[in-house]
C-alpha atoms as a PDB file:
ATOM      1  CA  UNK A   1       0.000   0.000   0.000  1.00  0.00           C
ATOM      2  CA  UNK A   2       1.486   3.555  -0.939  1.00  0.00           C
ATOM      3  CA  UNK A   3       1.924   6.311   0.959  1.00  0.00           C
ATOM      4  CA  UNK A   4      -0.510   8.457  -0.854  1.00  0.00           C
ATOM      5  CA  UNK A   5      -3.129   5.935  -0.083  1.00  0.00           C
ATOM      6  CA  UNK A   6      -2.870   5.529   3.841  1.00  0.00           C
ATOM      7  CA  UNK A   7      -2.661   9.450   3.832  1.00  0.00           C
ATOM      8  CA  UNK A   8      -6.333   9.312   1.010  1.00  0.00           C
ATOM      9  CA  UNK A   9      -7.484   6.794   4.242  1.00  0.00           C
ATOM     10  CA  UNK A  10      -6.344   8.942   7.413  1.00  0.00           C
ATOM     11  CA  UNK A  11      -7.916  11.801   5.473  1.00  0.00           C
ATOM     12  CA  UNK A  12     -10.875  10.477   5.020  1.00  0.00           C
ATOM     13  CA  UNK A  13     -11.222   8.902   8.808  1.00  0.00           C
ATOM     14  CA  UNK A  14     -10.308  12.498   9.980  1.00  0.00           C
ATOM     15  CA  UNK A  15     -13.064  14.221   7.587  1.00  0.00           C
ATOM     16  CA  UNK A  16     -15.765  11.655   8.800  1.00  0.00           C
ATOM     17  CA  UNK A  17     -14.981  11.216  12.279  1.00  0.00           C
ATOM     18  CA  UNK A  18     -18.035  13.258  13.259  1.00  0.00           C
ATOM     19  CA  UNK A  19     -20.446  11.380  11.603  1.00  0.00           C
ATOM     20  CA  UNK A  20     -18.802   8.382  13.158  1.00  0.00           C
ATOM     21  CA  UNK A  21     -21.244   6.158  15.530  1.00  0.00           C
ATOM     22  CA  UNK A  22     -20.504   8.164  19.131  1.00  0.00           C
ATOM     23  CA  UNK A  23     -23.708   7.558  20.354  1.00  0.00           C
ATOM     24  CA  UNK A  24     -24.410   3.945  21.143  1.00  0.00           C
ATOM     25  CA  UNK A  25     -28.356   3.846  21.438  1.00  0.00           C
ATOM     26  CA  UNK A  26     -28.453   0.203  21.623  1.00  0.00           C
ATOM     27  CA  UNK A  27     -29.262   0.600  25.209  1.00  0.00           C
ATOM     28  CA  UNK A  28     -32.741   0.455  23.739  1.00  0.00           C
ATOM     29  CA  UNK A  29     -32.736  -3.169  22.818  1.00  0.00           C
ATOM     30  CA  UNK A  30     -35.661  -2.857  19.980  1.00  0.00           C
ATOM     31  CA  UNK A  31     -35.603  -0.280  16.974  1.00  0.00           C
ATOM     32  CA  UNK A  32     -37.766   2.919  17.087  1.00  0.00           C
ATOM     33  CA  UNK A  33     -39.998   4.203  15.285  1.00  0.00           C
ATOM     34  CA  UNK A  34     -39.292   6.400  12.458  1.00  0.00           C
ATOM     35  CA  UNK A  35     -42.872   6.688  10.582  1.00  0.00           C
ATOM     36  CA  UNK A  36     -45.491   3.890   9.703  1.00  0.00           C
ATOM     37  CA  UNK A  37     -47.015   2.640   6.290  1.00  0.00           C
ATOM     38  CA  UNK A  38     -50.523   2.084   6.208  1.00  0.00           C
ATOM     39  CA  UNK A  39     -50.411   1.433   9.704  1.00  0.00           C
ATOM     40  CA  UNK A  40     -47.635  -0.712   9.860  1.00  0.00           C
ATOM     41  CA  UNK A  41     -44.561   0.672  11.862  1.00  0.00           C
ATOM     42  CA  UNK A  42     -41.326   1.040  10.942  1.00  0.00           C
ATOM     43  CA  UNK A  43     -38.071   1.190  13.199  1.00  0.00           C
ATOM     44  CA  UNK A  44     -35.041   2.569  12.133  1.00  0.00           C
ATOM     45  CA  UNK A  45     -33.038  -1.100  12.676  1.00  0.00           C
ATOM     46  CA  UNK A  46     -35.887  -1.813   9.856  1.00  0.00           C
ATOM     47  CA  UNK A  47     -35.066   0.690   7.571  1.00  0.00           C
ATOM     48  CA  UNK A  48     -31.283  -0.046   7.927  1.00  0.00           C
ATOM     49  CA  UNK A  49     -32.045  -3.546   7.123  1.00  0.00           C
ATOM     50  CA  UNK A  50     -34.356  -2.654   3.871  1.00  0.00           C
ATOM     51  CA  UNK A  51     -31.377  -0.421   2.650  1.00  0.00           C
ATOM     52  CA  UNK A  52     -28.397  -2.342   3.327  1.00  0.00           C
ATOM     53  CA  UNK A  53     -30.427  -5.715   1.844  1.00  0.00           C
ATOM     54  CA  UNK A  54     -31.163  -3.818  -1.234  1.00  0.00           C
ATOM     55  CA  UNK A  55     -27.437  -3.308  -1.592  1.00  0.00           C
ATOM     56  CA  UNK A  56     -26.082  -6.498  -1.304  1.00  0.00           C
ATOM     57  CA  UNK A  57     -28.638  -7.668  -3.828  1.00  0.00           C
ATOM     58  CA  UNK A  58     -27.402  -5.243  -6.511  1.00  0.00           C
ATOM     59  CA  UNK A  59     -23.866  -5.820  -4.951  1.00  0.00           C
ATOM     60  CA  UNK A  60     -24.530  -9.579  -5.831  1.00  0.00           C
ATOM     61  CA  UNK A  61     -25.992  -9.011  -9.111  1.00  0.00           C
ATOM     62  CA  UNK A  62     -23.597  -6.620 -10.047  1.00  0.00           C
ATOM     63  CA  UNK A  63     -20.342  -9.159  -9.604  1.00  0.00           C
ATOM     64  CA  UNK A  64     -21.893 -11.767 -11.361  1.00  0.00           C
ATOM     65  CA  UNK A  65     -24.195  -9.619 -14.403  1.00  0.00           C
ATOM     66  CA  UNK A  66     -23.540 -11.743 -17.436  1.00  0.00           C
ATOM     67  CA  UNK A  67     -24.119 -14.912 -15.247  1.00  0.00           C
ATOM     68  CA  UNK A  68     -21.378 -17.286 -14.845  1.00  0.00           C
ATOM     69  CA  UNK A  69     -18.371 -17.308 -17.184  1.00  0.00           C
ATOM     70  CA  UNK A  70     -16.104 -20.348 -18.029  1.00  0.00           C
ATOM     71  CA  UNK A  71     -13.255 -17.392 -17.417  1.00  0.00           C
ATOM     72  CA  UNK A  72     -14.542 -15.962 -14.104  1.00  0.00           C
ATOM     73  CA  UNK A  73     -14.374 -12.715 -14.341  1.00  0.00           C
ATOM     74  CA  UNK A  74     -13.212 -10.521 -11.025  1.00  0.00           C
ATOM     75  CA  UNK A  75     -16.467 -10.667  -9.464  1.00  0.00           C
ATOM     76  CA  UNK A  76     -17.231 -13.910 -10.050  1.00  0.00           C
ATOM     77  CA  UNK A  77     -13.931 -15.147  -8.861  1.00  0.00           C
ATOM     78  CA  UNK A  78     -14.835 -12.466  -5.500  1.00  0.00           C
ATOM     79  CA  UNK A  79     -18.165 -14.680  -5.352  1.00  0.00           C
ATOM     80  CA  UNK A  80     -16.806 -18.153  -6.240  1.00  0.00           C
ATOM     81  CA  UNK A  81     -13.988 -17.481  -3.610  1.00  0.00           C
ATOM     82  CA  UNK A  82     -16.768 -16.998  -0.505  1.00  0.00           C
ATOM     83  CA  UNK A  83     -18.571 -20.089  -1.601  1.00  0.00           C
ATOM     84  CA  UNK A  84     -15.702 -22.330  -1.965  1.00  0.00           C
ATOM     85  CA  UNK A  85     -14.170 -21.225   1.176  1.00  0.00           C
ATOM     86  CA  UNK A  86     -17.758 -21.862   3.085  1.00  0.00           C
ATOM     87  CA  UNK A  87     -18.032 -24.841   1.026  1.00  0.00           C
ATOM     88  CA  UNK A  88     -15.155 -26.605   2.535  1.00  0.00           C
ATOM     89  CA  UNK A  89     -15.657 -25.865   5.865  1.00  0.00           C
ATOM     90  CA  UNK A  90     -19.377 -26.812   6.093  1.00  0.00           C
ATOM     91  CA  UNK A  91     -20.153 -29.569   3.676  1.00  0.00           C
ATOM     92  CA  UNK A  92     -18.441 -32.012   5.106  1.00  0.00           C
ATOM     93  CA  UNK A  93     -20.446 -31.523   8.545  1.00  0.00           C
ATOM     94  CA  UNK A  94     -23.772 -31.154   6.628  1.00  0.00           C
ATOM     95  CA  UNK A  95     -23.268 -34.418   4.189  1.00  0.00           C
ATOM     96  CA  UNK A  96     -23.674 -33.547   0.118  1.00  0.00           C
ATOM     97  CA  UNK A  97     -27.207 -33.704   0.090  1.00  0.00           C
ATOM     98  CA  UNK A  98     -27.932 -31.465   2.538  1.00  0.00           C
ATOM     99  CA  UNK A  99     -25.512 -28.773   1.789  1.00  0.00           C
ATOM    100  CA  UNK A 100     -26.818 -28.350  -1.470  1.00  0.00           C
ATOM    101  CA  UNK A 101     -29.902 -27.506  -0.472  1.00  0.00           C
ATOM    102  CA  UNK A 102     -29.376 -25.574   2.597  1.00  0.00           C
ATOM    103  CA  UNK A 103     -26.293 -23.755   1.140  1.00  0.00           C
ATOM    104  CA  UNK A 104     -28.163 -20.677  -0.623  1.00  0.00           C
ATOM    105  CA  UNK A 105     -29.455 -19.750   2.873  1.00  0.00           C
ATOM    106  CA  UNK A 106     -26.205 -20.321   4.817  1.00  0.00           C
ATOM    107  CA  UNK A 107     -24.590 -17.702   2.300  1.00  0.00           C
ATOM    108  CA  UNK A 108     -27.532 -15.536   2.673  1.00  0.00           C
ATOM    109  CA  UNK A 109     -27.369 -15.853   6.427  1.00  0.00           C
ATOM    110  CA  UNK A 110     -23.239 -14.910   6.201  1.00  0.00           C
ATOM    111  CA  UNK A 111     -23.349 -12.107   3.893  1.00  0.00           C
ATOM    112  CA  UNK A 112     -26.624 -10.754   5.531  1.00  0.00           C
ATOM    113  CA  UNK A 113     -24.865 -10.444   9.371  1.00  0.00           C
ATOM    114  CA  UNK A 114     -21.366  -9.590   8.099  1.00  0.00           C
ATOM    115  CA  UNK A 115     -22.454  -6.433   6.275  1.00  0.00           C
ATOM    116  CA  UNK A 116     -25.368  -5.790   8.787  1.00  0.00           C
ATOM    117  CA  UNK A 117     -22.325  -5.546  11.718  1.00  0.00           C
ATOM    118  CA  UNK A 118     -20.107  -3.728   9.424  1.00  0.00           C
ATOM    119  CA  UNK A 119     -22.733  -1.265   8.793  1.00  0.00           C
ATOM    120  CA  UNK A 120     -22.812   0.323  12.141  1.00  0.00           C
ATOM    121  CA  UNK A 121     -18.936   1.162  11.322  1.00  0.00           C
ATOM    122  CA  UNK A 122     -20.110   3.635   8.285  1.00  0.00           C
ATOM    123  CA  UNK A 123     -20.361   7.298   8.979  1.00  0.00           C
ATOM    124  CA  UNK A 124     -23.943   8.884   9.928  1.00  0.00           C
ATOM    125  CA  UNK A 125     -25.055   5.017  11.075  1.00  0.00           C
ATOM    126  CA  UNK A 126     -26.473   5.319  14.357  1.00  0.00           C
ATOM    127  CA  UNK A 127     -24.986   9.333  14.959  1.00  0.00           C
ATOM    128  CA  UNK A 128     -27.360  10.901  12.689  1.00  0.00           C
ATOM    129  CA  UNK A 129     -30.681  11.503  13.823  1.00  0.00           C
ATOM    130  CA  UNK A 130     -32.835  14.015  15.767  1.00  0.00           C
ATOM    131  CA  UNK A 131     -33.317  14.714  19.546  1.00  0.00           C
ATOM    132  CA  UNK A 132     -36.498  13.717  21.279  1.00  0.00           C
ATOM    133  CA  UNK A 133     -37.966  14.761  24.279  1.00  0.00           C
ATOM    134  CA  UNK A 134     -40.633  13.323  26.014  1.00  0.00           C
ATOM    135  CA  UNK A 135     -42.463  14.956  29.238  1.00  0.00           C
ATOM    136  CA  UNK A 136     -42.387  19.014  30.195  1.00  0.00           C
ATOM    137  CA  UNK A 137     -40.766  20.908  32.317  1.00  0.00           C
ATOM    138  CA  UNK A 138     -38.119  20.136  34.978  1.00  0.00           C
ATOM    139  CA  UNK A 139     -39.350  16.561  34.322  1.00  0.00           C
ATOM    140  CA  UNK A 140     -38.620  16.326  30.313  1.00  0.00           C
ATOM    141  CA  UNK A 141     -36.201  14.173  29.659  1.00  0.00           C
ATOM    142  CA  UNK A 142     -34.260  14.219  25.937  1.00  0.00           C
ATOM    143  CA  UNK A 143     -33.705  10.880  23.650  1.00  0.00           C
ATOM    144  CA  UNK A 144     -31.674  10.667  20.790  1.00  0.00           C
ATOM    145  CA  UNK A 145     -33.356   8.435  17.808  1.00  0.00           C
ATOM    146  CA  UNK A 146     -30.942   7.869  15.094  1.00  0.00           C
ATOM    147  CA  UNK A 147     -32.352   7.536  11.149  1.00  0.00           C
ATOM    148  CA  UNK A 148     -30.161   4.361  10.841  1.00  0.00           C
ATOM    149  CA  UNK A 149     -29.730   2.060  13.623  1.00  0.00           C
ATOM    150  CA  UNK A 150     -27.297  -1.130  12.765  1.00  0.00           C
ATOM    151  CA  UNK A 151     -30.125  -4.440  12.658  1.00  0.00           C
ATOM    152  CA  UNK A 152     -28.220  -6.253  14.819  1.00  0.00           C
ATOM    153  CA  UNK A 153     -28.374  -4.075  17.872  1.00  0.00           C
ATOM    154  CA  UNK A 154     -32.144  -4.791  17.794  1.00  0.00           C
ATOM    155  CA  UNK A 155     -33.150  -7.919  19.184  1.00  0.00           C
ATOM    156  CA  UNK A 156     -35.730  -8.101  17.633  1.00  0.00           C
ATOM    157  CA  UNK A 157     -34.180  -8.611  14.114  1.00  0.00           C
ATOM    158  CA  UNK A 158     -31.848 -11.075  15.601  1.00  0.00           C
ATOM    159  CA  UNK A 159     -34.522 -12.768  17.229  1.00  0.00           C
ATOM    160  CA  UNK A 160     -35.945 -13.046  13.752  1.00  0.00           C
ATOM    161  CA  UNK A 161     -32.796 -14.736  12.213  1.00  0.00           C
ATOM    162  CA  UNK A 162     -32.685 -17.510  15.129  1.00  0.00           C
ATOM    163  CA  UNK A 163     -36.471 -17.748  13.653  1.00  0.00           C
ATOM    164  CA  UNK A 164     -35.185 -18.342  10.096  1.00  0.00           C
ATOM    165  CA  UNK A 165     -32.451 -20.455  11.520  1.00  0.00           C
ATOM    166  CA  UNK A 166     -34.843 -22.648  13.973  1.00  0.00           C
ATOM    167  CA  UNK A 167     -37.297 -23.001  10.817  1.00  0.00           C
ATOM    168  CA  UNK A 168     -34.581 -24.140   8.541  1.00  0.00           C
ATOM    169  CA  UNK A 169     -32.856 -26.989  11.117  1.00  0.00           C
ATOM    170  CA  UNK A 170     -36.751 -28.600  11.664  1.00  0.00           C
ATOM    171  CA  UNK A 171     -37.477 -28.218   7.345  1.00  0.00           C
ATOM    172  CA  UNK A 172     -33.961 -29.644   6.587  1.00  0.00           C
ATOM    173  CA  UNK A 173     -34.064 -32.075   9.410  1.00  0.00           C
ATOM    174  CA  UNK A 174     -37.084 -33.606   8.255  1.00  0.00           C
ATOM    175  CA  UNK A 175     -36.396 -33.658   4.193  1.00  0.00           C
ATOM    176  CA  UNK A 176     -32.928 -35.075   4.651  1.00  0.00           C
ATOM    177  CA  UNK A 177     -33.008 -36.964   7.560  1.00  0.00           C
ATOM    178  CA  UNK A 178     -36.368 -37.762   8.326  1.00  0.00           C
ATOM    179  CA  UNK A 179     -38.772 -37.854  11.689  1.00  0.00           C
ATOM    180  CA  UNK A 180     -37.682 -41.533  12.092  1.00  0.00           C
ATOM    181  CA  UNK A 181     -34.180 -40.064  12.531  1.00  0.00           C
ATOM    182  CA  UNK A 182     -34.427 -37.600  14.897  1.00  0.00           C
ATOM    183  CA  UNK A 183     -36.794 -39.434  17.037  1.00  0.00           C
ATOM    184  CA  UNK A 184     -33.994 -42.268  17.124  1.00  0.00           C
ATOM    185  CA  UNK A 185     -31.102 -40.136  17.544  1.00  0.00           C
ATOM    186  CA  UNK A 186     -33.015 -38.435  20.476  1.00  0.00           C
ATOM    187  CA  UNK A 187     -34.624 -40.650  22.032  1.00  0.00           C
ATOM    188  CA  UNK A 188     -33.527 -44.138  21.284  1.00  0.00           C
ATOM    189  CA  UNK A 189     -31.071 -46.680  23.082  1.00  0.00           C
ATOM    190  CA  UNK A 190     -27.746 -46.189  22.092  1.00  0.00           C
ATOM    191  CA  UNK A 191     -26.301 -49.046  24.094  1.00  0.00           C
ATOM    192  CA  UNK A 192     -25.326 -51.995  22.181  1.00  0.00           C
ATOM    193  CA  UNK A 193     -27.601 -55.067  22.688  1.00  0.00           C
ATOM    194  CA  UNK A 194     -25.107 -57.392  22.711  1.00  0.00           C
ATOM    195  CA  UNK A 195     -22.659 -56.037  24.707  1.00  0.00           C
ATOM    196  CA  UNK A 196     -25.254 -54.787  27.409  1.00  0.00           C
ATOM    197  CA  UNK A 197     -27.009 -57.789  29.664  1.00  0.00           C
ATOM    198  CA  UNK A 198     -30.868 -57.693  29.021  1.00  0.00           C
ATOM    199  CA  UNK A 199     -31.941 -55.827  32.380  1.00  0.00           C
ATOM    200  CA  UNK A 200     -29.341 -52.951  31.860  1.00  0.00           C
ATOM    201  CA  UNK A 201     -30.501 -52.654  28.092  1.00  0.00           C
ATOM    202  CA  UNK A 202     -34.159 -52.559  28.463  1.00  0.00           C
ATOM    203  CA  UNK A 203     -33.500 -49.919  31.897  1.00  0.00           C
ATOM    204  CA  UNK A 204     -31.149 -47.549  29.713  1.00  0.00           C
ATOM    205  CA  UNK A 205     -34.401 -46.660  27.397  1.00  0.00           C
ATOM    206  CA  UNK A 206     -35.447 -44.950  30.529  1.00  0.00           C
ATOM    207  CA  UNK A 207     -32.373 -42.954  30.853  1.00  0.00           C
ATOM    208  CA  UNK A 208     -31.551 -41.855  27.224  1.00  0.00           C
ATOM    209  CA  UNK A 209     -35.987 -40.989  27.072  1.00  0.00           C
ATOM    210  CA  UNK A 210     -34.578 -38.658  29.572  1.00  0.00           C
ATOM    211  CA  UNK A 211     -31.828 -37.143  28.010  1.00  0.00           C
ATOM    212  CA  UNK A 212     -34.078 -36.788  24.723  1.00  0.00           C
ATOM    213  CA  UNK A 213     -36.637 -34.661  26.994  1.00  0.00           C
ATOM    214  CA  UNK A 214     -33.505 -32.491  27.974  1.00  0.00           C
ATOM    215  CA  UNK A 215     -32.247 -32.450  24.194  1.00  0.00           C
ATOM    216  CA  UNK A 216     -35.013 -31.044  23.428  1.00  0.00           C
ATOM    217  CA  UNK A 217     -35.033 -28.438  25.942  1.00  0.00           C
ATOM    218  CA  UNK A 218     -31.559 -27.456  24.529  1.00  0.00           C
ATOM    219  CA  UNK A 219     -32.682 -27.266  21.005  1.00  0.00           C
ATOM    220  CA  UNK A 220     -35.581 -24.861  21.862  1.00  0.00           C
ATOM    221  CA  UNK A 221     -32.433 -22.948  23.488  1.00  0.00           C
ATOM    222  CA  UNK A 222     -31.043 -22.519  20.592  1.00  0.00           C
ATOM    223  CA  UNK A 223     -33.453 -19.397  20.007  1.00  0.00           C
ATOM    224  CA  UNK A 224     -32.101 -17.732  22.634  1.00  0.00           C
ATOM    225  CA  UNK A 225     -28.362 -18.490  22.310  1.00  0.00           C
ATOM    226  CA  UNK A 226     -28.132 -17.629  18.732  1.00  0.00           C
ATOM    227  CA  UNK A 227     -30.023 -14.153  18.892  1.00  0.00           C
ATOM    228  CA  UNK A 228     -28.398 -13.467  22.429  1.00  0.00           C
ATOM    229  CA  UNK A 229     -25.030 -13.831  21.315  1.00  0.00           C
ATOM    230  CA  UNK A 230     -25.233 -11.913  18.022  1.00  0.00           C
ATOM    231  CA  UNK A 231     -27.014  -9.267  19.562  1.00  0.00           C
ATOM    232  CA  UNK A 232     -24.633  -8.878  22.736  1.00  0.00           C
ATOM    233  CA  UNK A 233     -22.231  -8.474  19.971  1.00  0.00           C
ATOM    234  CA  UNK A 234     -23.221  -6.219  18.173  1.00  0.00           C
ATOM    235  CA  UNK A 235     -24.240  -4.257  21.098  1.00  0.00           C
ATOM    236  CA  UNK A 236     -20.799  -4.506  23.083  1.00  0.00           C
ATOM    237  CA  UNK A 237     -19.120  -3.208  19.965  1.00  0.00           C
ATOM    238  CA  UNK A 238     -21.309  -0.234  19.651  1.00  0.00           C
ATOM    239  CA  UNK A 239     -20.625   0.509  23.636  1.00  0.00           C
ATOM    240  CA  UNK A 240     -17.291   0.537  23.226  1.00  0.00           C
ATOM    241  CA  UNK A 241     -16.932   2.317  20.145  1.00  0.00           C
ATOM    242  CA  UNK A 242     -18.628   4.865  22.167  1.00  0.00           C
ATOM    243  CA  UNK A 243     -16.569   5.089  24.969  1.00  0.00           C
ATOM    244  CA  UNK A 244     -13.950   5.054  22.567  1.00  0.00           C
ATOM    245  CA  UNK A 245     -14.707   8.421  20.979  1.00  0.00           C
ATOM    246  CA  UNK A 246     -15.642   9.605  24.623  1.00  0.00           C
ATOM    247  CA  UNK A 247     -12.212   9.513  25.371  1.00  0.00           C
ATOM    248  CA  UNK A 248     -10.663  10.908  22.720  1.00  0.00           C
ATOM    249  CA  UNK A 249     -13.363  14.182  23.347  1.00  0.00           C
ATOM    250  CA  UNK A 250     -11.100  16.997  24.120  1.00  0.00           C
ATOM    251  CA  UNK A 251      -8.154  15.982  22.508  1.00  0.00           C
ATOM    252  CA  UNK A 252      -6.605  17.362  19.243  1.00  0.00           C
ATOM    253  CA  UNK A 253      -8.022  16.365  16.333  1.00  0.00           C
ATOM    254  CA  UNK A 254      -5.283  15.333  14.501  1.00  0.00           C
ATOM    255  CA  UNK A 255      -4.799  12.634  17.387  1.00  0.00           C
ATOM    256  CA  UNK A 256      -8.644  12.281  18.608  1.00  0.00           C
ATOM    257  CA  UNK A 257      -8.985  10.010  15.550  1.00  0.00           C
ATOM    258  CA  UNK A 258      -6.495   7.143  16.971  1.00  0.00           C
ATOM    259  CA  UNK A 259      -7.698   6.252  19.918  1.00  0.00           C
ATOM    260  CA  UNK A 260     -10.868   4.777  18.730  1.00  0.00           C
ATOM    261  CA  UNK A 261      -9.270   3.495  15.394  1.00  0.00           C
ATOM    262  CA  UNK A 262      -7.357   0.058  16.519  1.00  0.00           C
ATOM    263  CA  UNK A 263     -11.275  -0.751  17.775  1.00  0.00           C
ATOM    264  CA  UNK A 264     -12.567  -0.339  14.464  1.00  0.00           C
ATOM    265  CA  UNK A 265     -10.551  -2.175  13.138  1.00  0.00           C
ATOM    266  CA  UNK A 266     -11.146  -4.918  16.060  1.00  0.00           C
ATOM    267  CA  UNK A 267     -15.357  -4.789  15.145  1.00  0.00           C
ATOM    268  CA  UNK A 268     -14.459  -5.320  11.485  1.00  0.00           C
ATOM    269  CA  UNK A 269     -12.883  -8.734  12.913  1.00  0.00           C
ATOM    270  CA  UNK A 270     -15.466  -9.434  15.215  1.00  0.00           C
ATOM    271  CA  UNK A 271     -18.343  -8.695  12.528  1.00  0.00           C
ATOM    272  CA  UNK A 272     -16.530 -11.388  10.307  1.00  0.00           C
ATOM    273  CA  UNK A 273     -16.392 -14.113  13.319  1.00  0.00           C
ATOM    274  CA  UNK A 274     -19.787 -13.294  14.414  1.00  0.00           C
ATOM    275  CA  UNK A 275     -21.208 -13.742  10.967  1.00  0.00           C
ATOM    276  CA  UNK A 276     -19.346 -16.971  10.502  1.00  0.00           C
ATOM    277  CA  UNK A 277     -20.409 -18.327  13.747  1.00  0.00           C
ATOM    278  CA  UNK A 278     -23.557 -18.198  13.091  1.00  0.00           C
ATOM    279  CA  UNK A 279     -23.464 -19.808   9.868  1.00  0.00           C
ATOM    280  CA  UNK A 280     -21.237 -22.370  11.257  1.00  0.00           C
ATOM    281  CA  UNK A 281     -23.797 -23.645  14.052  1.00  0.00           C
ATOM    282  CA  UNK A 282     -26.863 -23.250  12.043  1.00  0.00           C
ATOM    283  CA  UNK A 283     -25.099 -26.291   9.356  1.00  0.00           C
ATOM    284  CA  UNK A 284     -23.700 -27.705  12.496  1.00  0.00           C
ATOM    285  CA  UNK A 285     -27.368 -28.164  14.168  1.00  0.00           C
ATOM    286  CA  UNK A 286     -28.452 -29.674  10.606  1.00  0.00           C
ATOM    287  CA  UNK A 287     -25.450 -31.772   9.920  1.00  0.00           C
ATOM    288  CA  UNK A 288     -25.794 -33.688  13.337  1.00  0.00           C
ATOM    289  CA  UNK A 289     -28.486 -35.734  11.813  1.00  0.00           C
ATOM    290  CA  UNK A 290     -28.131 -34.787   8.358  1.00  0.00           C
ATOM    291  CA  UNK A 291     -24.156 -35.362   8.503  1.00  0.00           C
ATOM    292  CA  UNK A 292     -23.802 -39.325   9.597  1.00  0.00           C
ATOM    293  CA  UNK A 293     -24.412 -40.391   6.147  1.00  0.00           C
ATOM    294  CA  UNK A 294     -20.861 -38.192   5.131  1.00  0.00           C
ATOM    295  CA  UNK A 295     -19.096 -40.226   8.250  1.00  0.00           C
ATOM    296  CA  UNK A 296     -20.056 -43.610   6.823  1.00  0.00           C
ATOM    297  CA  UNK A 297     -18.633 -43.058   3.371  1.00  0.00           C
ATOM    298  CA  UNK A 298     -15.320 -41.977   5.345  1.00  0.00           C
ATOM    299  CA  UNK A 299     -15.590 -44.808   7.636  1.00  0.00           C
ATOM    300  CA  UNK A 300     -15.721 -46.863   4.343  1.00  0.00           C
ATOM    301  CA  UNK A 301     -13.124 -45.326   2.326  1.00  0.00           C
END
């Protein structure tokens, strides 16, 4: 990288760095309301979404316009080079089946939450917005309601993907594995009859009934631990980003600008691992029942 490039980058960090996010308002863990459509609200987490959606559509139809080329072109090698890379990684917990018919989601869900974290790093996202006060008098109290909120500092629009997420395990589950499966993989014995006495055997379908029933418990968790942990996140980044630029208030700007910058840097890592991880254990929760059929080909081979 050139010098005239980092200083085209510094200079454009130190020209922004107003607009930067310095006002965390994902204390408020839902969106709020901007205006409504025929009676139907919308937040600004909601608008953020619609916008930033919209723009990795044309994003994605931009890098591949022509369709697919024997010689990739740049765009299509960017593309080909985020499927291949997810494709090795996730296929062989999913089995080939499987993966091919959940993969068009698990890219949607990765490119969806990496550019929904990395959007509350972009200038005038969640800093722009107007000042409203509720009550009168010595009692009035001032909040500040930003135009553009980052989507995953609401919880309810990572609530939402868990949804997606949940929906997807139980439809791919079922097609690819089967009811039959999961019942047996839940709830059945999986002592072996013949090197078990009779007694033990038939008193172990007690136990692992059991276990199913708390299985079960811990797959209905799986709401909560998905949507919690992208959302504390997401929300821990924008607090600290904000205390970030709270210390640097005061200071020159020339040097303001560095004290937060090593963080943004740190979210743009943390927006990738996030996005990943979720990605990773939604094909992991599928590929536990949908996956055995890829073990016994490489118990085989």
């Amino acid at each position: 990288m050139g010098i005239g490039k980092i200083q085209r980058i510094l200079g454009w960090l130190l020209f922004f760095q107003p607009l930067m996010p310095v006002s965390a308002e994902a204390a408020e863990i839902k969106g709020e309301q901007l205006f409504d459509i025929a009676g139907f609200p919308v937040t600004n987490s909601m608008l953020t979404t619609w916008i930033f959606a919209a723009i990795i559509i044309l994003a994605f139809r931009f890098l591949i316009r022509g369709g697919a080329k024997l010689v990739p072109t740049k765009g299509q090698l960017v593309i080909e080079s985020i499927v291949e890379s997810l494709r090795s990684v996730l296929e062989p917990l999913m089995g080939k089946a499987a993966f091919k018919g959940a993969f068009p989601l698990l890219l949607g869900f990765f490119t969806y939450i990496l550019i929904m974290n990395w959007s509350g790093l972009l200038p005038g996202v969640g800093s722009i917005g107007e000042e409203i006060v509720s009550g009168s008098g010595e009692g009035a109290k001032s909040h500040f309601v930003p135009f553009l909120r980052p989507a995953n500092t609401d919880l309810n629009s990572t609530l939402s993907l868990a949804i997606i997420s949940f929906c997807a395990w139980i439809f791919f589950v079922w097609k690819y594995a089967g009811p039959k499966e999961f019942l047996k993989d839940t709830f059945g014995n999986k002592a072996d009859r013949n090197e078990v006495a009779l007694p033990i055997y038939l008193s172990l379908f007690l136990v692992f009934f059991a276990v199913g029933c708390i299985d079960v418990i811990s797959i209905i968790m799986r709401l909560l631990s998905l949507s919690f942990r992208l959302y504390g996140n997401t929300f821990g980044g924008e607090v600290l980003l904000e205390n970030m630029h709270q210390m640097a208030l005061g200071l020159p700007r020339i040097v303001s600008w560095l004290i937060p910058l090593p963080f943004y840097l740190l979210e743009l890592l943390i927006g990738l691992i996030q996005a990943f991880l979720f990605t990773l254990l939604t094909a992991v929760y599928i590929g536990l029942l949908t996956g055995k059929e890829s073990e016994e080909n490489a118990k085989t081979h």
